[in-house]
Protein backbone atom coordinates (compact mmCIF):
# COMPACT_ATOMS: atom_id res chain seq x y z
CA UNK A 1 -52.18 -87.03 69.02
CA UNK A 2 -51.73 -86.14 65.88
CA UNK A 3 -52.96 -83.61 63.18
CA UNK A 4 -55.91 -84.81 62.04
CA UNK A 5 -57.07 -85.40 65.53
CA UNK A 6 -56.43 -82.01 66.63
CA UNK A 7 -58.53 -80.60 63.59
CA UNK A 8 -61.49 -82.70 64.48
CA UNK A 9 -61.61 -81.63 68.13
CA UNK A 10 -61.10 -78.07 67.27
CA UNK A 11 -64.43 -78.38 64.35
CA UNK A 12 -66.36 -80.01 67.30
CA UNK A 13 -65.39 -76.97 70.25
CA UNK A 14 -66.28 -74.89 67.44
CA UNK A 15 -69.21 -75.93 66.86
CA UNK A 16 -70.50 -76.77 70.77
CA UNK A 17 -69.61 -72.80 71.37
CA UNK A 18 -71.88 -72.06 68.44
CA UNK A 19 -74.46 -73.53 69.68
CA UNK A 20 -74.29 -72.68 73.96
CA UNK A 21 -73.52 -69.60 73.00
CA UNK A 22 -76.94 -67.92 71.92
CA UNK A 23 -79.21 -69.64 74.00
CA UNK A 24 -76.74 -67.92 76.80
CA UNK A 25 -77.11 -64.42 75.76
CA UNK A 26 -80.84 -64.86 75.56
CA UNK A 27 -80.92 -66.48 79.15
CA UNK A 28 -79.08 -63.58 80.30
CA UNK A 29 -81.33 -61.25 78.88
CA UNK A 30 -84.91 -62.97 80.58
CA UNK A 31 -83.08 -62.37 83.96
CA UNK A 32 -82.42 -58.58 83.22
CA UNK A 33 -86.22 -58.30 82.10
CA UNK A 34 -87.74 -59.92 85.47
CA UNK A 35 -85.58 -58.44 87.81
CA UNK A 36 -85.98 -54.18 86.32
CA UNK A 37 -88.74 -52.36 88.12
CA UNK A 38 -91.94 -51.86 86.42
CA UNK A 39 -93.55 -48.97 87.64
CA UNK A 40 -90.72 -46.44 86.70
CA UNK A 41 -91.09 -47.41 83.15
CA UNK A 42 -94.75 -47.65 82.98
CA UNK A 43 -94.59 -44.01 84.77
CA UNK A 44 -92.19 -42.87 82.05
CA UNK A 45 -95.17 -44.03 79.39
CA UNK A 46 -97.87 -42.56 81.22
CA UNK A 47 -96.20 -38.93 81.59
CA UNK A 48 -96.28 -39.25 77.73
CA UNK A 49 -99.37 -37.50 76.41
CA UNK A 50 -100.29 -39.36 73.32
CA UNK A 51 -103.81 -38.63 71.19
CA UNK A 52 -104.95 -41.79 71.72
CA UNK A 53 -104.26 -42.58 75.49
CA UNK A 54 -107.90 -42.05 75.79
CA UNK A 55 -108.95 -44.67 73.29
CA UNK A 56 -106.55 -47.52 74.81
CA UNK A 57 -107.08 -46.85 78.09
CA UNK A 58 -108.92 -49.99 78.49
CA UNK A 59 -106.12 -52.18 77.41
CA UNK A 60 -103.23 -50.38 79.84
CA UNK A 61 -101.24 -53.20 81.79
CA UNK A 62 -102.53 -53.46 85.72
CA UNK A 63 -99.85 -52.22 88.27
CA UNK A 64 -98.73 -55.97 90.45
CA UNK A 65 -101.84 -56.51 93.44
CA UNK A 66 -103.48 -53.26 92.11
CA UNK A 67 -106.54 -52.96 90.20
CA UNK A 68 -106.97 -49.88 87.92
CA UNK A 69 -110.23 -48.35 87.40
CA UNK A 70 -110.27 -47.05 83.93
CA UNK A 71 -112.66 -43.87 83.43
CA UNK A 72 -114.28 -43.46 80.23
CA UNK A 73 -115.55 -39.61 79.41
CA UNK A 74 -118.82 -39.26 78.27
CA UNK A 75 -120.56 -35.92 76.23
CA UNK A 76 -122.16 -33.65 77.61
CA UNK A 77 -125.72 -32.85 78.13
CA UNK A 78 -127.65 -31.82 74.98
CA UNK A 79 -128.54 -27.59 76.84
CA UNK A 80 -132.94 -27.44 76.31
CA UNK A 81 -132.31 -24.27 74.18
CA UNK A 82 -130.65 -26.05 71.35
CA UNK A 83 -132.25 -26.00 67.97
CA UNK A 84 -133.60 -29.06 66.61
CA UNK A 85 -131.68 -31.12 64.15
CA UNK A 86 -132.08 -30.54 60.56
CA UNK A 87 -130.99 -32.16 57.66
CA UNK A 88 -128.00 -30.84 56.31
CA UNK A 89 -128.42 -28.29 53.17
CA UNK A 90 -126.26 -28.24 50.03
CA UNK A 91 -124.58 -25.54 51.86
CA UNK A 92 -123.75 -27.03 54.93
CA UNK A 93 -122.63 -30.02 53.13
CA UNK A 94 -119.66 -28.36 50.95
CA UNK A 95 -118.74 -26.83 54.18
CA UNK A 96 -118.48 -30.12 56.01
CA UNK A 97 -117.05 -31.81 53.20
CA UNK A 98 -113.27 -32.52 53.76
CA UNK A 99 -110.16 -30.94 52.56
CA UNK A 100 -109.85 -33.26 49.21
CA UNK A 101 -113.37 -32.57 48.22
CA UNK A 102 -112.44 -28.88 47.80
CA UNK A 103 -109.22 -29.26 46.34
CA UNK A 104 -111.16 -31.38 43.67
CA UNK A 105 -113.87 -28.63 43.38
CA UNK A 106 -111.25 -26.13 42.84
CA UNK A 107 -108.98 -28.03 40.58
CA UNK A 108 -112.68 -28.55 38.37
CA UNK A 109 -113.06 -26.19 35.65
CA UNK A 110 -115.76 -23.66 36.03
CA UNK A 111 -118.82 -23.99 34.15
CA UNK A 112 -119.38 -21.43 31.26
CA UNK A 113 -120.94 -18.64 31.87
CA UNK A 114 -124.20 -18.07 30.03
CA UNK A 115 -123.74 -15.35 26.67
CA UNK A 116 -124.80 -11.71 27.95
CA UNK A 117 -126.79 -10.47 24.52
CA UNK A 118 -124.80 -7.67 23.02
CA UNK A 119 -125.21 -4.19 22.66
CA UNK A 120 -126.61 -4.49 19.23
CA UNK A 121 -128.94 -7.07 20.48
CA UNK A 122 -130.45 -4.99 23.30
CA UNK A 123 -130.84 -1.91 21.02
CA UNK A 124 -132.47 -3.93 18.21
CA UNK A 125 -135.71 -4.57 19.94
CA UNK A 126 -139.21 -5.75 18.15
CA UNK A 127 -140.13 -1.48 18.01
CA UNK A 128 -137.05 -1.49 15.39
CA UNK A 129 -137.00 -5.15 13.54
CA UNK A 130 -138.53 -8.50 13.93
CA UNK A 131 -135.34 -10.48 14.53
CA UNK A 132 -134.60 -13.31 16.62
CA UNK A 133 -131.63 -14.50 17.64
CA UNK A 134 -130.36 -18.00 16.53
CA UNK A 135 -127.10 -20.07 17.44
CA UNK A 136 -123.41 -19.61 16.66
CA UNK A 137 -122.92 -21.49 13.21
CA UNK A 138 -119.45 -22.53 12.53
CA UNK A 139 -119.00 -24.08 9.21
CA UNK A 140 -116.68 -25.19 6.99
CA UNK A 141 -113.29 -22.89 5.52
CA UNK A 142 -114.41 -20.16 8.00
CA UNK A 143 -117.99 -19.58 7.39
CA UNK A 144 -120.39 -18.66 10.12
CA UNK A 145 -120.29 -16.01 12.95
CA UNK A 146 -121.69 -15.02 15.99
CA UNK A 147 -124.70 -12.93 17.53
CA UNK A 148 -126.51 -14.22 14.21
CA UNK A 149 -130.22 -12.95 13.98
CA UNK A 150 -133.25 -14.10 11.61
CA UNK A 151 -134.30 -10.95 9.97
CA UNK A 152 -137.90 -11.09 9.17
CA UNK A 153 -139.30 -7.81 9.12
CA UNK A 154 -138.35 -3.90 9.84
CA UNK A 155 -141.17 -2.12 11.66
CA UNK A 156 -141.42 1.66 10.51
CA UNK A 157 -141.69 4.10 12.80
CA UNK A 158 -145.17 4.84 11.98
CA UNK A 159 -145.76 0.51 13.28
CA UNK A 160 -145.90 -1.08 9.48
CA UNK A 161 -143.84 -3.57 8.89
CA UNK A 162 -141.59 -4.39 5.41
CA UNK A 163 -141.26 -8.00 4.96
CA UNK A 164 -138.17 -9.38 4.05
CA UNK A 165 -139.23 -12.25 1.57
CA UNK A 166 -137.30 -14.80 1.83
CA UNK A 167 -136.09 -13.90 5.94
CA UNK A 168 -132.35 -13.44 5.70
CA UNK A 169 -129.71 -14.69 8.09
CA UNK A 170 -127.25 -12.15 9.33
CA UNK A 171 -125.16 -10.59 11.91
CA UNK A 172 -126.64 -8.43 14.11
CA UNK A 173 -124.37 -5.27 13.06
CA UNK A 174 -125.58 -6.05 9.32
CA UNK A 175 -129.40 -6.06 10.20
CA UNK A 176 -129.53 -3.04 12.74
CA UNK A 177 -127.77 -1.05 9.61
CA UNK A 178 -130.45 -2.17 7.21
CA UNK A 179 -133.22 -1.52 9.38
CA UNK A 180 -131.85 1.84 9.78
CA UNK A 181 -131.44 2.33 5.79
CA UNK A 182 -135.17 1.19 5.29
CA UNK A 183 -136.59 3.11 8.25
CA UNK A 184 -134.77 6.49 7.57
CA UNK A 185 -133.76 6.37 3.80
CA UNK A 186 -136.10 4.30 2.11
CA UNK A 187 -139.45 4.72 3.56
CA UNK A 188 -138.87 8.73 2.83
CA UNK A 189 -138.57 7.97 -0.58
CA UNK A 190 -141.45 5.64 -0.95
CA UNK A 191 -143.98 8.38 0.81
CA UNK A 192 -142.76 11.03 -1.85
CA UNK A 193 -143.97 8.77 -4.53
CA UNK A 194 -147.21 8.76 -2.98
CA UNK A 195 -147.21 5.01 -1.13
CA UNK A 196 -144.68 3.02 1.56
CA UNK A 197 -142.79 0.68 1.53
CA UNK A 198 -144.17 -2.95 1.97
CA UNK A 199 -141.93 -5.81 1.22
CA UNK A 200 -137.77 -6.17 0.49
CA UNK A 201 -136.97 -8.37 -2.27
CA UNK A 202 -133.88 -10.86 -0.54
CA UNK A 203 -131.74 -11.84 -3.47
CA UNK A 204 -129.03 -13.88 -1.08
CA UNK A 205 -127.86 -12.98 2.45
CA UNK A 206 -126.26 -16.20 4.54
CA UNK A 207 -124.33 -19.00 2.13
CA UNK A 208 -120.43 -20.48 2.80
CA UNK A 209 -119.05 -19.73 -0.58
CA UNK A 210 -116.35 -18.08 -2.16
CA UNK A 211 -116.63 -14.37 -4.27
CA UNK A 212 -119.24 -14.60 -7.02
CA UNK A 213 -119.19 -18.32 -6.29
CA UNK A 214 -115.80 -19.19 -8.10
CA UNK A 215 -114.37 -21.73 -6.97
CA UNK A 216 -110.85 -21.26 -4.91
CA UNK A 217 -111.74 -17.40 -4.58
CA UNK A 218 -111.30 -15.44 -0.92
CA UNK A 219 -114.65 -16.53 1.30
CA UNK A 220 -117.26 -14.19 0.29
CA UNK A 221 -119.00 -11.57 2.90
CA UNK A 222 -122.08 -14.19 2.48
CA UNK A 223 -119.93 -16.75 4.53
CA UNK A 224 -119.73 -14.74 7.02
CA UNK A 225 -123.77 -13.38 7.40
CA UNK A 226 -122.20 -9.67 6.71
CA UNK A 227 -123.97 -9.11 3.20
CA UNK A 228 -127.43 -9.30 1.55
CA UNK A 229 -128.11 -8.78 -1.90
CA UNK A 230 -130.82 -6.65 -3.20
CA UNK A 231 -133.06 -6.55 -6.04
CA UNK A 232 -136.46 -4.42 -5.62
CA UNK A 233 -138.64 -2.74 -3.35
CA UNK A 234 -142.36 -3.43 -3.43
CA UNK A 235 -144.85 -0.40 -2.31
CA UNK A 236 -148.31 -0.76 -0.70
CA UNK A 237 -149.99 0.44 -4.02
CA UNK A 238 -148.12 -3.09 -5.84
CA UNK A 239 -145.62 -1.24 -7.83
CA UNK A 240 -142.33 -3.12 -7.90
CA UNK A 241 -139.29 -0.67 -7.64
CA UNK A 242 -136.28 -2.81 -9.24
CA UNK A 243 -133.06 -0.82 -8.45
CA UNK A 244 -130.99 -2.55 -11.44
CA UNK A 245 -133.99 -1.08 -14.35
CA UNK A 246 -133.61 1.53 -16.74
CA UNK A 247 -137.48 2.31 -16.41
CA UNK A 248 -137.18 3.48 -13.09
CA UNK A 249 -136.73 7.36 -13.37
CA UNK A 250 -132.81 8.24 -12.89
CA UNK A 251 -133.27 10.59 -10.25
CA UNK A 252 -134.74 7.84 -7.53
CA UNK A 253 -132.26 5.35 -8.57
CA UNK A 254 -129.59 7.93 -7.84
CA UNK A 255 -131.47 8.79 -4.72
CA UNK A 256 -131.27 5.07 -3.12
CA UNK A 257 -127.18 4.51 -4.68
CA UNK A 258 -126.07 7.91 -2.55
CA UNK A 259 -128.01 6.44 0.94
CA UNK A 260 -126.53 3.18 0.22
CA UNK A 261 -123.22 4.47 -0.15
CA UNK A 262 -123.44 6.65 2.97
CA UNK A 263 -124.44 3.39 5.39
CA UNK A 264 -122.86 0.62 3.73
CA UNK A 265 -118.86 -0.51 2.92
CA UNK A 266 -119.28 -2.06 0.36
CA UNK A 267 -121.72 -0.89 -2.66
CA UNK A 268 -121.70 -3.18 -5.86
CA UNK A 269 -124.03 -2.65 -8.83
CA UNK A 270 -124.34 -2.33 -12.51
CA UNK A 271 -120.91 -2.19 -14.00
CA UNK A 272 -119.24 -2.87 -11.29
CA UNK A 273 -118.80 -6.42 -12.84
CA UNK A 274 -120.80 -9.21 -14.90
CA UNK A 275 -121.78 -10.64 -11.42
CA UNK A 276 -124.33 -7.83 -10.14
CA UNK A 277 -125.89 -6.55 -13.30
CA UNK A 278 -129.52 -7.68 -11.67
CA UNK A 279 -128.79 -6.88 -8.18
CA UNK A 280 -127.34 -5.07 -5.66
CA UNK A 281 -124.62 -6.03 -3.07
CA UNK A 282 -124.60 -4.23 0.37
CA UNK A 283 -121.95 -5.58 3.00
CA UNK A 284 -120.03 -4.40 5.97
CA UNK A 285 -116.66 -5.49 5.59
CA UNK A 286 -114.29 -4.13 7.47
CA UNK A 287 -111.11 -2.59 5.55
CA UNK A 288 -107.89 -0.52 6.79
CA UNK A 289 -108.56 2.89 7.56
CA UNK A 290 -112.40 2.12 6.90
CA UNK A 291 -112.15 2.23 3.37
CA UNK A 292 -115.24 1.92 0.97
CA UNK A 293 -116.18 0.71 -2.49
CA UNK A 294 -119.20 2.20 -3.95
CA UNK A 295 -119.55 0.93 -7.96
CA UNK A 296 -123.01 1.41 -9.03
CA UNK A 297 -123.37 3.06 -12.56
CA UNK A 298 -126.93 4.53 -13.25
CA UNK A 299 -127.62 3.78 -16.45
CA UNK A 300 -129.75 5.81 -18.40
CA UNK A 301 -133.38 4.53 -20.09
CA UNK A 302 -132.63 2.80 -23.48
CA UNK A 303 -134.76 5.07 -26.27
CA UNK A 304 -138.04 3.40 -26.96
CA UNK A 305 -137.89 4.13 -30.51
CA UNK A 306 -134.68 3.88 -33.11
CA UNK A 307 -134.61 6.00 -35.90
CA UNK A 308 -134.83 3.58 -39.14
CA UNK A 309 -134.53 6.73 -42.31
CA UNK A 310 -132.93 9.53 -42.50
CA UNK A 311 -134.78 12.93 -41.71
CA UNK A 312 -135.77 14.80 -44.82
CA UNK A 313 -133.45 17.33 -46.58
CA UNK A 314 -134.79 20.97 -46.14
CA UNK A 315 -136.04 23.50 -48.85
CA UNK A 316 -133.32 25.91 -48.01
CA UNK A 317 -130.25 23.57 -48.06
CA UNK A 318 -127.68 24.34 -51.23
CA UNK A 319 -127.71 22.15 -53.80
CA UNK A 320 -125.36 19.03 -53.65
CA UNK A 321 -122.43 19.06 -56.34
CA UNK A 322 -121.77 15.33 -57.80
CA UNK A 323 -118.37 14.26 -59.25
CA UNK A 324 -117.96 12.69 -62.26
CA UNK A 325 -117.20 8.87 -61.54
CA UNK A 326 -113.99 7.84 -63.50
CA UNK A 327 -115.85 4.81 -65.37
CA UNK A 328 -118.16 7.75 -66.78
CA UNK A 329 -114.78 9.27 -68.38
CA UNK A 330 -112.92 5.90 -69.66
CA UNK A 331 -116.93 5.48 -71.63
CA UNK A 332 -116.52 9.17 -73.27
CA UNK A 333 -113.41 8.34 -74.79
CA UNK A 334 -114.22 4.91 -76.43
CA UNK A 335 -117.41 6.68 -77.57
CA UNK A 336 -115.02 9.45 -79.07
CA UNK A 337 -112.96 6.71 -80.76
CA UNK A 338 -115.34 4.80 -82.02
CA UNK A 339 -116.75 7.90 -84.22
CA UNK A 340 -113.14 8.94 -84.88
CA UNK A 341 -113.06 5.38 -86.74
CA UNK A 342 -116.30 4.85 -88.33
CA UNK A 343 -115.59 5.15 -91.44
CA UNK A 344 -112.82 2.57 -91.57
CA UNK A 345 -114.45 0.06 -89.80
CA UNK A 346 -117.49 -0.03 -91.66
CA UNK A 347 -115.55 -0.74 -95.07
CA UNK A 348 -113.83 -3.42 -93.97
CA UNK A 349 -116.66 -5.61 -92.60
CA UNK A 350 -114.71 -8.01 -90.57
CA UNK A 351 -117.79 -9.78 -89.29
CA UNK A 352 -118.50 -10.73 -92.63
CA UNK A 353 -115.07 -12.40 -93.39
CA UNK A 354 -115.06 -14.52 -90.42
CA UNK A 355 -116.90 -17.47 -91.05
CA UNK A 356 -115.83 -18.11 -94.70
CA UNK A 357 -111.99 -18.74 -92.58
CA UNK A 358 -112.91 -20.57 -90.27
CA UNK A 359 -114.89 -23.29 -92.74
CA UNK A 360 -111.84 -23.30 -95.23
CA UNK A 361 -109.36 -23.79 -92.00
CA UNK A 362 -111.34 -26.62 -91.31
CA UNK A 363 -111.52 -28.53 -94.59
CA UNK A 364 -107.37 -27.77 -94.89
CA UNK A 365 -107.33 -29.79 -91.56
CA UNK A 366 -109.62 -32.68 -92.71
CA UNK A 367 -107.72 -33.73 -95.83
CA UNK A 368 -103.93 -33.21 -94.05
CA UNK A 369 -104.83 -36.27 -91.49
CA UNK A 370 -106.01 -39.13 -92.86
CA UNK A 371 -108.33 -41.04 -90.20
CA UNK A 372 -106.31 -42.78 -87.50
CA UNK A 373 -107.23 -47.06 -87.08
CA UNK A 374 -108.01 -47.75 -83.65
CA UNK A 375 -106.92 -51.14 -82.56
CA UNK A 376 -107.62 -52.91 -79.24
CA UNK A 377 -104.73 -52.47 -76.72
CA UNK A 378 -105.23 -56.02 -75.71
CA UNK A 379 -103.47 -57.45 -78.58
CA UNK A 380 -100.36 -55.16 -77.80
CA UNK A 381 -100.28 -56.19 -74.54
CA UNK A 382 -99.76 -59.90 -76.04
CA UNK A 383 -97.23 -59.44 -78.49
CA UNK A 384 -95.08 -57.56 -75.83
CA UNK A 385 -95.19 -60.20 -73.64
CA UNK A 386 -94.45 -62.89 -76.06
CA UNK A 387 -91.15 -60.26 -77.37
């Protein structure tokens, strides 16, 4: 035989064996499966407890020539003093909701609680002002602020009320210290003059702008509902107290600048700058180490009459002495000259002499220059041209 002969039977054993040789270890195996015992292995399962024996219990295999009776537990008996069923509450639901639910529910943020008023809002109650509350506002470069009331009236401790015409918009802090100022400062002063109080004129209290409106300038104690700006007081009787007018006696404008000062930060008035000359500024604004500005110059009443003449001289005054001007000298001595030279002067007669010169000077001229020819320039013109 030779060597390709030997190769070819060697590929075919080869292959042969590759073939016999699986379906011989699976042979071998089927006869090791039928002849093991059964019941030690299913008893090996069985002594297994397993959650859900119960629930297959149907579908167990059936020992050989042995049927299996398969018992199935049922519930109990419902006991007679049960309570009836009732449809589950809200409360009973979250508790039988499952684990994720509340995981959820916790991992949920909370809802917001709802604003408790402040202090100042519990303390300024319709017996003090007439002032209710209205929304955060949050505007623009910082304006805006919060616990913001709608001042519309102060109530006086005798009941009557004081307008505030037009209603201003401020913080609560900022109205509970005005309605103190008008209840315990200003209502005083209006009963001395024989009246009370009736209505607050409201220059300005709420607006986003900058200081004295200029453009660029730090946000103004308006923007933030701290200030109002006032301008007069009007009494029951219908006289109009204007805080900024010389008329109004000295003493009770000096009278409302000192309470002002006493309550308020900030204080700004006549000549305090060309922005308040008609009004005055109260504010709150908090400084370091609470300092105040209080600029409110009282200016006095203008005289109602101004003296046009001069008052009279009196009998007993000396008399006034008068020195001689120096013109009134220079006159003397030309006068003193003149008479000094009288004499001279009136021989002479210059005056006289005079014209008879000037006539002969004027005939010497005449017959020196003989009259001049005038001849057109037009003709010189031509005779340089043709030169």
């Amino acid at each position: 035989m030779n060597f390709t002969a030997q190769k070819a039977s060697r590929k075919w054993a080869n292959g042969a064996f590759g073939r016999i040789a699986p379906a011989m270890v699976t042979a071998a195996a089927a006869a090791l499966l039928i002849g093991m015992p059964v019941e030690p292995a299913w008893a090996a399962k069985a002594s297994r407890a397993a959650p859900w024996d119960n629930l297959f219990r149907e579908f167990q295999p059936r020992a050989r020539g042995k049927a299996r009776r398969v018992v199935v537990p049922l519930p109990k008996p419902r006991p007679a003093e049960a309570p009836s069923a009732k449809p589950e509450g809200p409360a009973e639901k979250e508790q039988a909701a499952p684990e994720k639910d509340k995981t959820r529910e916790q991992a949920a943020p909370a809802p917001e609680p709802t604003p408790q008023p402040s202090a100042c809002r519990l303390a300024l109650t319709d017996e003090v002002a007439i002032a209710p509350s209205i929304p955060d506002i949050r505007g623009a470069n910082g304006c805006g602020g919060e616990d913001l009331v709608r001042l519309e009236a102060i109530v006086l401790p005798d009941k009557r009320r004081v307008s505030v015409k037009p209603a201003a918009i401020l913080r609560c802090t900022m109205a509970s210290a005005l309605a103190d100022w008008i209840r315990k400062d200003i209502a005083p002063v209006a009963e001395r003059l024989g009246s009370s109080v009736s209505d607050l004129d409201n220059f300005d209290s709420y607006e986003c702008r900058g200081r004295n409106r200029i453009v660029g300038a730090k946000l103004s104690e308006h923007g933030r509902a701290n200030a109002l700006d006032v301008r007069a007081f009007k009494l029951a009787n219908g006289r109009l107290i204007s805080l900024t007018d010389r008329t109004v006696p000295r003493e009770l404008r000096e009278t409302v600048l000192h309470s002002a000062c006493a309550r308020f930060s900030t204080v700004l008035g006549p000549g305090s700058d060309w922005y308040h000359e008609d009004h005055i500024h109260l504010d709150l604004m908090e400084r370091r180490g609470n300092y105040r500005i209080c600029q409110w110059d009282v200016w006095d009443p203008l005289p109602q009459r101004a003296p046009l003449l001069p008052a009279e001289r009196p009998e007993e005054a000396p008399s006034r002495e008068v020195a001689a001007k120096p013109d009134d000298a220079k006159s003397d001595m030309n006068k003193s000259d003149v008479n000094k030279s009288g004499a001279n002067k009136s021989d002479a007669k210059p005056d006289a002499a005079k014209p008879d010169a000037e006539e002969s000077n004027r005939e010497k001229s005449d017959q020196a220059e003989p009259p001049r020819e005038e001849k057109p320039a037009t003709k010189k013109r031509r005779q340089n041209r043709r030169s």
